[in-house]
N, C-alpha and C. Protein backbone atom coordinates (compact mmCIF):
# COMPACT_ATOMS: atom_id res chain seq x y z
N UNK A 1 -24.55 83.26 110.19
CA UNK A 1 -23.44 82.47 110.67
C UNK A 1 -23.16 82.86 112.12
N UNK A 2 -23.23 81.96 112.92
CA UNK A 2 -22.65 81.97 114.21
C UNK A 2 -21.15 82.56 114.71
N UNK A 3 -21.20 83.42 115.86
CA UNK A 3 -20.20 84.25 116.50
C UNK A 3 -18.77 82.58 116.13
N UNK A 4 -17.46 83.06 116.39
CA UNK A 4 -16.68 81.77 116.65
C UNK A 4 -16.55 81.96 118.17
N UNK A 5 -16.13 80.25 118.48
CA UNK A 5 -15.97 80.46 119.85
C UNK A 5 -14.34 79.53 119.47
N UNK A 6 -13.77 79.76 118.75
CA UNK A 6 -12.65 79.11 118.56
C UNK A 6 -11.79 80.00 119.55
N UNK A 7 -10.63 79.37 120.71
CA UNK A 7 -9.98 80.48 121.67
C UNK A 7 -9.27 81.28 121.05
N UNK A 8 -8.62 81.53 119.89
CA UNK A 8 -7.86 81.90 119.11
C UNK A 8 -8.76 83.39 118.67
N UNK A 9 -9.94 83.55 118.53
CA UNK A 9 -10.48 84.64 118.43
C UNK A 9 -10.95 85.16 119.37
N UNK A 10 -10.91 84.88 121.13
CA UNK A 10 -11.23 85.40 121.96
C UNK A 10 -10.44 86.82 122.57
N UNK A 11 -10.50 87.17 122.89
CA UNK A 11 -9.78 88.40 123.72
C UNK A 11 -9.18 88.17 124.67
N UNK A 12 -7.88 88.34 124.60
CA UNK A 12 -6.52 87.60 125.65
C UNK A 12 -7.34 87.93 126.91
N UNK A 13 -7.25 87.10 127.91
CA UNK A 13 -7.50 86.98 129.20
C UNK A 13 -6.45 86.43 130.20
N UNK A 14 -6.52 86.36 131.48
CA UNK A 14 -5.93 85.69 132.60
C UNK A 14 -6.36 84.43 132.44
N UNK A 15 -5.62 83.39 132.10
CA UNK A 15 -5.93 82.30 132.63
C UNK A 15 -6.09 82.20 134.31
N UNK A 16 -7.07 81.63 135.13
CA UNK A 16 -6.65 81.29 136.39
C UNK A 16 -7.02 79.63 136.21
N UNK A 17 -6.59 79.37 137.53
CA UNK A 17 -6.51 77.88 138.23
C UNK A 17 -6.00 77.09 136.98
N UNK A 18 -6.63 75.94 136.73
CA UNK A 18 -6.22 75.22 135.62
C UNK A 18 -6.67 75.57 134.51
N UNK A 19 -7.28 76.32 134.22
CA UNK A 19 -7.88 76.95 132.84
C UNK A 19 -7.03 76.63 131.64
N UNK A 20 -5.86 77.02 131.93
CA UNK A 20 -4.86 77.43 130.49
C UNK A 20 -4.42 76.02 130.50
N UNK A 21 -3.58 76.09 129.63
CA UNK A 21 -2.85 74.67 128.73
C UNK A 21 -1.85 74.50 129.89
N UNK A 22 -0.86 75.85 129.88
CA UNK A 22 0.45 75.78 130.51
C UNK A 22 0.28 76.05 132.02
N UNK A 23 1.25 75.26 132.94
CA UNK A 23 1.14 75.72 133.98
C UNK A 23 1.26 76.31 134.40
N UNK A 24 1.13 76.94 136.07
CA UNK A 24 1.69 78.35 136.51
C UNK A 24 2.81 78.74 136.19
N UNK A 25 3.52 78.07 135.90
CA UNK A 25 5.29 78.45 136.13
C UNK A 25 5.65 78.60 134.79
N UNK A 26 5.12 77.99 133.84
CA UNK A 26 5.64 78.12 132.62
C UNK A 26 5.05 79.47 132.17
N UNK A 27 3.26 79.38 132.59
CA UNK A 27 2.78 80.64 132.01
C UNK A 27 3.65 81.90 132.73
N UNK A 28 3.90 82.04 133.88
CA UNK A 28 4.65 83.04 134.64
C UNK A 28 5.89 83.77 133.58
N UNK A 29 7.07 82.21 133.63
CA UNK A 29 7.84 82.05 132.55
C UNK A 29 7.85 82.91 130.87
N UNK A 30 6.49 82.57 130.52
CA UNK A 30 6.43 83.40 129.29
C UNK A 30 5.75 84.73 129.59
N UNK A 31 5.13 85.12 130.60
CA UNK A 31 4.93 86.91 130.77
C UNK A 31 6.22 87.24 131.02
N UNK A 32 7.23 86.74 131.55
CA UNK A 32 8.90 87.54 132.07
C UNK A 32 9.38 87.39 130.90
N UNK A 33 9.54 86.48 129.93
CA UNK A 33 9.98 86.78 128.43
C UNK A 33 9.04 88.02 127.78
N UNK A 34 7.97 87.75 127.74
CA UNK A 34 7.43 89.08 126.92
C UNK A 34 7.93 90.54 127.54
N UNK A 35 7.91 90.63 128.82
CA UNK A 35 8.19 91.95 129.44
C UNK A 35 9.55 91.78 130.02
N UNK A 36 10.54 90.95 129.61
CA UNK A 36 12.33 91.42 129.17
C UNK A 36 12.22 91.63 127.30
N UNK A 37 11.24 90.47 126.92
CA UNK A 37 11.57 91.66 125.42
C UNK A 37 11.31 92.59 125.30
N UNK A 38 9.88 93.25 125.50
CA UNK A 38 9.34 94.90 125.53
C UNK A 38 10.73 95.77 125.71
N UNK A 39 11.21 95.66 127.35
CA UNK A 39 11.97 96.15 127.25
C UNK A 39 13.29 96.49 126.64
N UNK A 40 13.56 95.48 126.11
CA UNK A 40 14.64 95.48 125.17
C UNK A 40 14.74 96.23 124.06
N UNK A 41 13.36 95.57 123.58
CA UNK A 41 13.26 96.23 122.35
C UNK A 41 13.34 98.13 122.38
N UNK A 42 12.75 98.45 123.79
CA UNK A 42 12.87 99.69 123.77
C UNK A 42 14.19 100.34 123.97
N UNK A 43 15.20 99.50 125.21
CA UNK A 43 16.49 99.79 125.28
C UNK A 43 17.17 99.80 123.84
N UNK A 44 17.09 98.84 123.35
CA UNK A 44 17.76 98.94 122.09
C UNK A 44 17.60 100.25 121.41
N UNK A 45 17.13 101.04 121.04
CA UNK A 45 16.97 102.61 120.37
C UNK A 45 17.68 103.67 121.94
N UNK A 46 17.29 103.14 123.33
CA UNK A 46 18.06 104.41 124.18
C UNK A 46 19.34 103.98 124.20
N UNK A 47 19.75 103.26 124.18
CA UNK A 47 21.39 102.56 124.36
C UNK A 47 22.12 103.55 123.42
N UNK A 48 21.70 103.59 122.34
CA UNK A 48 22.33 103.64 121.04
C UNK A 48 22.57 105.02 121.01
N UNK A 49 21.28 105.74 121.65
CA UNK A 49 21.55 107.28 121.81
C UNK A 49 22.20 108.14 122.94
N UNK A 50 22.37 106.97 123.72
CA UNK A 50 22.78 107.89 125.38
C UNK A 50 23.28 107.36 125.36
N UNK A 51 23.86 106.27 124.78
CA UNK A 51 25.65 105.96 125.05
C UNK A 51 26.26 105.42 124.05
N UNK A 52 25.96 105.61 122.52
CA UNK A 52 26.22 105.43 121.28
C UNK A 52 27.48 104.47 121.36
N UNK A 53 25.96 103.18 121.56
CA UNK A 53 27.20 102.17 122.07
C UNK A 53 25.98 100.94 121.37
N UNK A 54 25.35 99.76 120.36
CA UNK A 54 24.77 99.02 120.42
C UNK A 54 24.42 98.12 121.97
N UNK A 55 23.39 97.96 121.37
CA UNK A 55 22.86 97.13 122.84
C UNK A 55 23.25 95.33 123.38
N UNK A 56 24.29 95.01 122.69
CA UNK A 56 24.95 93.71 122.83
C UNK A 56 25.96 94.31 123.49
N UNK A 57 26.59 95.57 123.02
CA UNK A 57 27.82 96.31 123.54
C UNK A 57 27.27 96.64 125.12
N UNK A 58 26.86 97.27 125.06
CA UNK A 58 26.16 97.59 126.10
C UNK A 58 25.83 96.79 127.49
N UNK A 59 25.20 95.45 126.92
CA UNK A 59 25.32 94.62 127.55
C UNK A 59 26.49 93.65 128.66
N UNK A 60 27.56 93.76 127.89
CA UNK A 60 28.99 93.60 127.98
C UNK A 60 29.30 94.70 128.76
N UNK A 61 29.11 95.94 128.81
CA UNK A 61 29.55 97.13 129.83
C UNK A 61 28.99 96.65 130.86
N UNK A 62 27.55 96.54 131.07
CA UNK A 62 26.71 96.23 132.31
C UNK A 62 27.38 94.71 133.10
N UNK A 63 28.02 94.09 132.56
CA UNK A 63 28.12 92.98 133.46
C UNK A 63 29.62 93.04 133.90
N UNK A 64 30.67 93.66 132.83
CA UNK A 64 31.41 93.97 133.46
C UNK A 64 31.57 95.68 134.80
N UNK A 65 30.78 96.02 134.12
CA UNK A 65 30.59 97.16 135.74
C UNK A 65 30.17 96.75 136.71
N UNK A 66 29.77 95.75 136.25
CA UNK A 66 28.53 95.23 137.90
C UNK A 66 29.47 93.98 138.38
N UNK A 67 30.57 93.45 137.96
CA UNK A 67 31.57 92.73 138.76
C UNK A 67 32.08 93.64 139.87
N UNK A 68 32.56 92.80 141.00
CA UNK A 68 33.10 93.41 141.74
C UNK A 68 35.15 94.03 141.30
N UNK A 69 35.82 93.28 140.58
CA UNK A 69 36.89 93.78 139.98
C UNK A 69 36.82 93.83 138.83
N UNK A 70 35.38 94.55 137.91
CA UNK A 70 35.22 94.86 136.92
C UNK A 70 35.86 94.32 135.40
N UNK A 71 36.15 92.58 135.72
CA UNK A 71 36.95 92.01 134.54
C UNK A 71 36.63 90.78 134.87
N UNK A 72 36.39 90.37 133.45
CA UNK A 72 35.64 89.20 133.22
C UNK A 72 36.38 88.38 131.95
N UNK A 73 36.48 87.14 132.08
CA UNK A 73 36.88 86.54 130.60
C UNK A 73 36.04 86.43 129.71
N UNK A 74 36.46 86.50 128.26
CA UNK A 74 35.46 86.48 127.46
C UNK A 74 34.88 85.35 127.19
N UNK A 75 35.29 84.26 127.76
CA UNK A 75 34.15 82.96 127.83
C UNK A 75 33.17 82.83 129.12
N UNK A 76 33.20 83.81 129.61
CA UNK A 76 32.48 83.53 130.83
C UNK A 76 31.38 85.09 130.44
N UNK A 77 31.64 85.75 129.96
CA UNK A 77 30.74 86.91 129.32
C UNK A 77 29.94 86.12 128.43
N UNK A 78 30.34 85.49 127.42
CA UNK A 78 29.30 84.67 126.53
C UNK A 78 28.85 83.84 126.87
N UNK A 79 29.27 83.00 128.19
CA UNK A 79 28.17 82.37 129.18
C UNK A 79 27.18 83.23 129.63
N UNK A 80 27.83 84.16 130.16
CA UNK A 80 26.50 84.87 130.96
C UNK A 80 25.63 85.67 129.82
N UNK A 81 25.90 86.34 128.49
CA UNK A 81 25.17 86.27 127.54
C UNK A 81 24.12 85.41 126.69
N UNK A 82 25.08 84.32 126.68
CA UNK A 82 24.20 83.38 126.11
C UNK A 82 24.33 83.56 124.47
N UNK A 83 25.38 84.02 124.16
CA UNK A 83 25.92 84.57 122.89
C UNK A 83 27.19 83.76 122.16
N UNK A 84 27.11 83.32 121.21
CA UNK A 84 28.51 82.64 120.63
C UNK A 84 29.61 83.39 120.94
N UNK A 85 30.90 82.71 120.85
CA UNK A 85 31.93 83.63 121.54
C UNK A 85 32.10 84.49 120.13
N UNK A 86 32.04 83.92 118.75
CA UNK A 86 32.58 84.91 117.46
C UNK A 86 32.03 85.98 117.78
N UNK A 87 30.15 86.09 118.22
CA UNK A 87 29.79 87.47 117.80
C UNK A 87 30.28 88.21 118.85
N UNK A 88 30.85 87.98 120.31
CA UNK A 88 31.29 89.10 121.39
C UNK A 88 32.51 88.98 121.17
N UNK A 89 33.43 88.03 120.70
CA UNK A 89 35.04 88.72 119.55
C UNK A 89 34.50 90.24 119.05
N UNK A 90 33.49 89.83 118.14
CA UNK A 90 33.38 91.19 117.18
C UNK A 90 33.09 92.47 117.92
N UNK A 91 32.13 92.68 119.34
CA UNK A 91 31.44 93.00 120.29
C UNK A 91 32.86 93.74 121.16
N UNK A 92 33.12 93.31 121.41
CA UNK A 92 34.61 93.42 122.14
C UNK A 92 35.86 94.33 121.58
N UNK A 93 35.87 93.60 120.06
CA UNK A 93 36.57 94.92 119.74
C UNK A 93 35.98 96.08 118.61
N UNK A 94 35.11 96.00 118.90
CA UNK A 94 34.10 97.28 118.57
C UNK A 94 34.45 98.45 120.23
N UNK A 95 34.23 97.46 121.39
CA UNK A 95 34.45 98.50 122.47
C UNK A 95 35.74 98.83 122.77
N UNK A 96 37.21 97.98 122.63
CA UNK A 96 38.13 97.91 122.61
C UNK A 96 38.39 99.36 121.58
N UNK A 97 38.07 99.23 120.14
CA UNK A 97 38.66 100.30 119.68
C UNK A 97 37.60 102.08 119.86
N UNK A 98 36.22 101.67 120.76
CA UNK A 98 35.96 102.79 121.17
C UNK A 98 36.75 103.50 122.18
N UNK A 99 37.67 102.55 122.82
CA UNK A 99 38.52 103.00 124.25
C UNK A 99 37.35 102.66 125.32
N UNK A 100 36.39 101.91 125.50
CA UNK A 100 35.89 101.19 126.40
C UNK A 100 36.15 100.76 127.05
N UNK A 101 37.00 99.47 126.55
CA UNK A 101 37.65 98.32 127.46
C UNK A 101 38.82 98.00 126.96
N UNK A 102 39.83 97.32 127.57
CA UNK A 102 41.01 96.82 127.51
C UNK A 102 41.16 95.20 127.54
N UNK A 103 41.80 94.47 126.84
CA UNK A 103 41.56 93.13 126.70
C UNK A 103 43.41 92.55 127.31
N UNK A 104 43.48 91.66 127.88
CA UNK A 104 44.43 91.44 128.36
C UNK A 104 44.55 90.05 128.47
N UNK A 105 45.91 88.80 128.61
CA UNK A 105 46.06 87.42 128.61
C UNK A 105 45.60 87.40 130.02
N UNK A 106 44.65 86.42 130.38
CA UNK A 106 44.66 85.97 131.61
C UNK A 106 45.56 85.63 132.21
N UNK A 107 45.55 86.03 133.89
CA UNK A 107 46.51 85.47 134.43
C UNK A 107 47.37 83.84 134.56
N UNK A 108 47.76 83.32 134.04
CA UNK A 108 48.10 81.88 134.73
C UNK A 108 47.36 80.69 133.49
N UNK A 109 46.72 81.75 132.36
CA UNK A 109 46.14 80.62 131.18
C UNK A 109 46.86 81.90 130.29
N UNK A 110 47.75 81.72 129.39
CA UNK A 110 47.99 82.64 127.80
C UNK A 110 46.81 82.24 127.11
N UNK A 111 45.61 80.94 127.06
CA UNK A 111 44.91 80.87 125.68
C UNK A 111 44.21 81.97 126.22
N UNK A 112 43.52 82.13 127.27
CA UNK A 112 42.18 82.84 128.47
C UNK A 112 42.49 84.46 127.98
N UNK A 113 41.21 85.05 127.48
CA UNK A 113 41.78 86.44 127.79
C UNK A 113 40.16 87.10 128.48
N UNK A 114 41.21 88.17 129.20
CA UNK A 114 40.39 89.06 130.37
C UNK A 114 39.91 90.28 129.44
N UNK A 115 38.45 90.96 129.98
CA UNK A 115 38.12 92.03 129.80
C UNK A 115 37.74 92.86 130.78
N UNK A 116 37.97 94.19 130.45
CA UNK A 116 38.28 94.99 132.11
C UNK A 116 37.94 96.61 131.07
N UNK A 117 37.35 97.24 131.76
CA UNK A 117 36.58 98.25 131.64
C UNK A 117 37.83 99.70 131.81
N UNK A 118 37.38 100.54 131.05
CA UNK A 118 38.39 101.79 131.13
C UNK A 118 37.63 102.56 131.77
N UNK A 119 38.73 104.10 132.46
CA UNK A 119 37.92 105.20 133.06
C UNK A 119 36.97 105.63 132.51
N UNK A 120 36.99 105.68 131.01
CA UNK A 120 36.57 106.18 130.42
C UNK A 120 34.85 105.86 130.15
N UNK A 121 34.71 104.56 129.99
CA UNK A 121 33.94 103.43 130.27
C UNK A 121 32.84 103.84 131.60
N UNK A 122 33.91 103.33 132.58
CA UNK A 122 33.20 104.10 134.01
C UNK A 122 32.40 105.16 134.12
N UNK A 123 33.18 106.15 133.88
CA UNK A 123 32.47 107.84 133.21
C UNK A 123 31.02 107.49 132.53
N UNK A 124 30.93 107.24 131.17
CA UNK A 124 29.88 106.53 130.34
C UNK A 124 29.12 106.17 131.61
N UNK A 125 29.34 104.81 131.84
CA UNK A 125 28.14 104.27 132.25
C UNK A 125 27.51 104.95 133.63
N UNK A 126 28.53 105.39 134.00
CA UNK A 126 28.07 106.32 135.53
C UNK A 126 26.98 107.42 135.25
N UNK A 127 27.33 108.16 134.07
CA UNK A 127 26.51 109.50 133.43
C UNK A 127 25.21 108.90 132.65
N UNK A 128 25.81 107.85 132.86
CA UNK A 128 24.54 107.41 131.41
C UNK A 128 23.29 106.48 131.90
N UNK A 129 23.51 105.60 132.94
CA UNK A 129 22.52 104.80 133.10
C UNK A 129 21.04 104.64 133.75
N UNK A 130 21.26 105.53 134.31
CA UNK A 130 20.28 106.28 135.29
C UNK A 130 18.83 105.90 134.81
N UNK A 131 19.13 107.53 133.42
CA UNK A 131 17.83 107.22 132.22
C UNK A 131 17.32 105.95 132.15
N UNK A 132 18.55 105.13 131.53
CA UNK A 132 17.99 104.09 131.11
C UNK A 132 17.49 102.78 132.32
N UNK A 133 17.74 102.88 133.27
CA UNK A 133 17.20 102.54 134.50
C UNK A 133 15.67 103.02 134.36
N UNK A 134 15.97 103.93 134.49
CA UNK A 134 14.12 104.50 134.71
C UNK A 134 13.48 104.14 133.20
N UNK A 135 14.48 104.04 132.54
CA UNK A 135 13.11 103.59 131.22
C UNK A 135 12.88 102.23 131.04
N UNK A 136 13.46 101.33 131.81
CA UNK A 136 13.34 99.91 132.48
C UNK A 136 11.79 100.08 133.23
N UNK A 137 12.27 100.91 134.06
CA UNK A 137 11.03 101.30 135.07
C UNK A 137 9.39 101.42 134.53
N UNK A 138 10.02 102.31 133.41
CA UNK A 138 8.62 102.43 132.92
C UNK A 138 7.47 101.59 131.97
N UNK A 139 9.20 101.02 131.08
CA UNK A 139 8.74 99.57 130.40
C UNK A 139 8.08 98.74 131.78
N UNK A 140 8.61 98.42 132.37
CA UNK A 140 7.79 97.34 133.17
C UNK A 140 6.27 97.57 133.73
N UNK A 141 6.59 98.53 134.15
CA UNK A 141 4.68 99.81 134.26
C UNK A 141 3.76 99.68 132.90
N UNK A 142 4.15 99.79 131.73
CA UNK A 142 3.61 99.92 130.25
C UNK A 142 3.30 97.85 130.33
N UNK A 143 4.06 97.29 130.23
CA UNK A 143 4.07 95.93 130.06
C UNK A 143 3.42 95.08 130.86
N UNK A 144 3.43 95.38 131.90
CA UNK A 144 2.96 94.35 132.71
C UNK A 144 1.70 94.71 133.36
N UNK A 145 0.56 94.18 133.61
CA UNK A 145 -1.04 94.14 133.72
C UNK A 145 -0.74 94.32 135.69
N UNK A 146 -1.69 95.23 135.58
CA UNK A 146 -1.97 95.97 137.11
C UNK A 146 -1.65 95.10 137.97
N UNK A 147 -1.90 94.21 137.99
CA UNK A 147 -1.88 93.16 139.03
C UNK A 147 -0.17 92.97 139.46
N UNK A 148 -0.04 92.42 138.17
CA UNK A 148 1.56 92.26 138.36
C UNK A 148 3.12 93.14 138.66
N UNK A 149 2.38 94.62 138.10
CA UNK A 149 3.29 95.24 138.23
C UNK A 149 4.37 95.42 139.33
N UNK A 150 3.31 94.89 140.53
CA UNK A 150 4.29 95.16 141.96
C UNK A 150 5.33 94.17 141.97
N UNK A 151 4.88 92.98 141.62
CA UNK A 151 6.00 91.49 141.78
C UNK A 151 7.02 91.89 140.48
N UNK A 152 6.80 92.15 139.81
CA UNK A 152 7.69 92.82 138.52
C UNK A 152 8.44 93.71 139.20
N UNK A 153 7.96 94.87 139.50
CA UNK A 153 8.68 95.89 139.85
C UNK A 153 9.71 95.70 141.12
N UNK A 154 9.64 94.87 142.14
CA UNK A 154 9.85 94.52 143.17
C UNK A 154 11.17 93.00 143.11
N UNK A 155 11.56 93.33 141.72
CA UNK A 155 12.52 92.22 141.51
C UNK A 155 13.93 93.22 141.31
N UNK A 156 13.25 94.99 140.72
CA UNK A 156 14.16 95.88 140.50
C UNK A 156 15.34 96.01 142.20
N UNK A 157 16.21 96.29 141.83
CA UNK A 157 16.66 97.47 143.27
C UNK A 157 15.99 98.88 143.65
N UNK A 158 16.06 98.92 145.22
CA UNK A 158 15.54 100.39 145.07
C UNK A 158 16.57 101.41 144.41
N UNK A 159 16.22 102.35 143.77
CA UNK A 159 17.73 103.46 143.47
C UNK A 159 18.03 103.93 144.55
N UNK A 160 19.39 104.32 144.66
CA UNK A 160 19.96 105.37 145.93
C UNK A 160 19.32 106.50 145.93
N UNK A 161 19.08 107.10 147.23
CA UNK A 161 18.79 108.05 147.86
C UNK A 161 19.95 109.39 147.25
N UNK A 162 19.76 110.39 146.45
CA UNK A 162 21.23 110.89 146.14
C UNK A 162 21.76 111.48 147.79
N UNK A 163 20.97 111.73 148.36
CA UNK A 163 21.53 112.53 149.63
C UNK A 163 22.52 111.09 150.28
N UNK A 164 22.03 109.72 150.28
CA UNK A 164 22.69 108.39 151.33
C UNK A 164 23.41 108.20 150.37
N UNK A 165 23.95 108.38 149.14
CA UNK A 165 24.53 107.81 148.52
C UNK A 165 25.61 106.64 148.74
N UNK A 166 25.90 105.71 148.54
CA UNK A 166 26.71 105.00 149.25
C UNK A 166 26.53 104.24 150.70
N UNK A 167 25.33 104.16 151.06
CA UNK A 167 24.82 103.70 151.98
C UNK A 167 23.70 102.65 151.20
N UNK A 168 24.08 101.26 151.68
CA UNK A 168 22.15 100.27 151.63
C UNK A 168 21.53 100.49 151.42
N UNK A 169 20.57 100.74 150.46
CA UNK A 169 19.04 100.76 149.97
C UNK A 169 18.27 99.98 150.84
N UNK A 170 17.43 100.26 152.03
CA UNK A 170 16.08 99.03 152.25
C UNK A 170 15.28 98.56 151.36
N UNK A 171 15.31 97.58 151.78
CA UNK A 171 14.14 96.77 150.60
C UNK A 171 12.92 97.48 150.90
N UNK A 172 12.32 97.14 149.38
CA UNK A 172 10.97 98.22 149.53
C UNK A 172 9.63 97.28 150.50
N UNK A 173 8.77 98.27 150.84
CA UNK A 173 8.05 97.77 151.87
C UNK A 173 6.77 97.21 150.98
């Protein structure tokens, strides 16, 4: 019986030029899904241990730290999640009764409510993220094929300098 030449038993390759089904952009498209899940999947187990916090929770810390007045409504968090609002209700006060965050009526709407990050919170994610930064880093190194790694990697920020701290990062060369 003859080898198969069905593509389905071939050995994953690069598509180039028109080769593949999907186009550049879509194929592009699905390597950045595979290598944000990798990583996830791996964050999901460090989250849990270096800041014994689930990784939906977690998620919710990161976007409210990374606002500039660190408070966000909770319909605009499950926009930027992409998450029903019930499950970041539940999400919310899971961090609420860790002493995470503080939930408050929006200004100028009573239905609207705000979420806003505690010192405590701050602390956490200040001590904590670093690691998990660099294990971003490394997921993307593990995941992504030689070629790509630089355009991958090069979407990251550079980290601060600890000595400039508080000074601009240059973009990497």
């Amino acid at each position: 019986m003859a080898a198969s030449s069905d593509p389905a038993d071939q050995p994953e390759h690069e598509p180039t030029g028109d080769s593949g089904l999907l186009p550049a952009e879509l194929r592009s498209w699905m390597r950045l899904l595979a290598a944000a899940g990798a990583i996830e999947q791996l964050l999901r187990s460090r989250v849990k241990d270096v800041m014994g916090v689930s990784h939906d929770e977690f998620l919710v810390l990161c976007l409210l730290a990374d606002q500039p007045g660190a408070t966000l409504r909770m319909t605009r968090i499950a926009e930027l999640l992409g998450r029903p609002k019930t499950r970041l209700t539940y999400q919310v006060a899971c961090l609420q009764h860790a002493g995470l965050i503080t939930k408050n009526a929006a200004c100028g709407d009573r239905r609207g409510i705000e979420v806003a990050l505690t010192d405590k919170a701050r602390r956490l994610v200040s001590e904590s993220t670093r690691p998990l930064a660099d294990a971003v880093s490394q997921a993307i190194a593990q995941t992504a094929c030689a070629q790509r790694y630089t355009q991958l990697h090069d979407l990251l920020p550079v980290p601060p300098d600890p000595d400039t701290e508080g000074h601009t990062p240059e973009k990497r060369a």
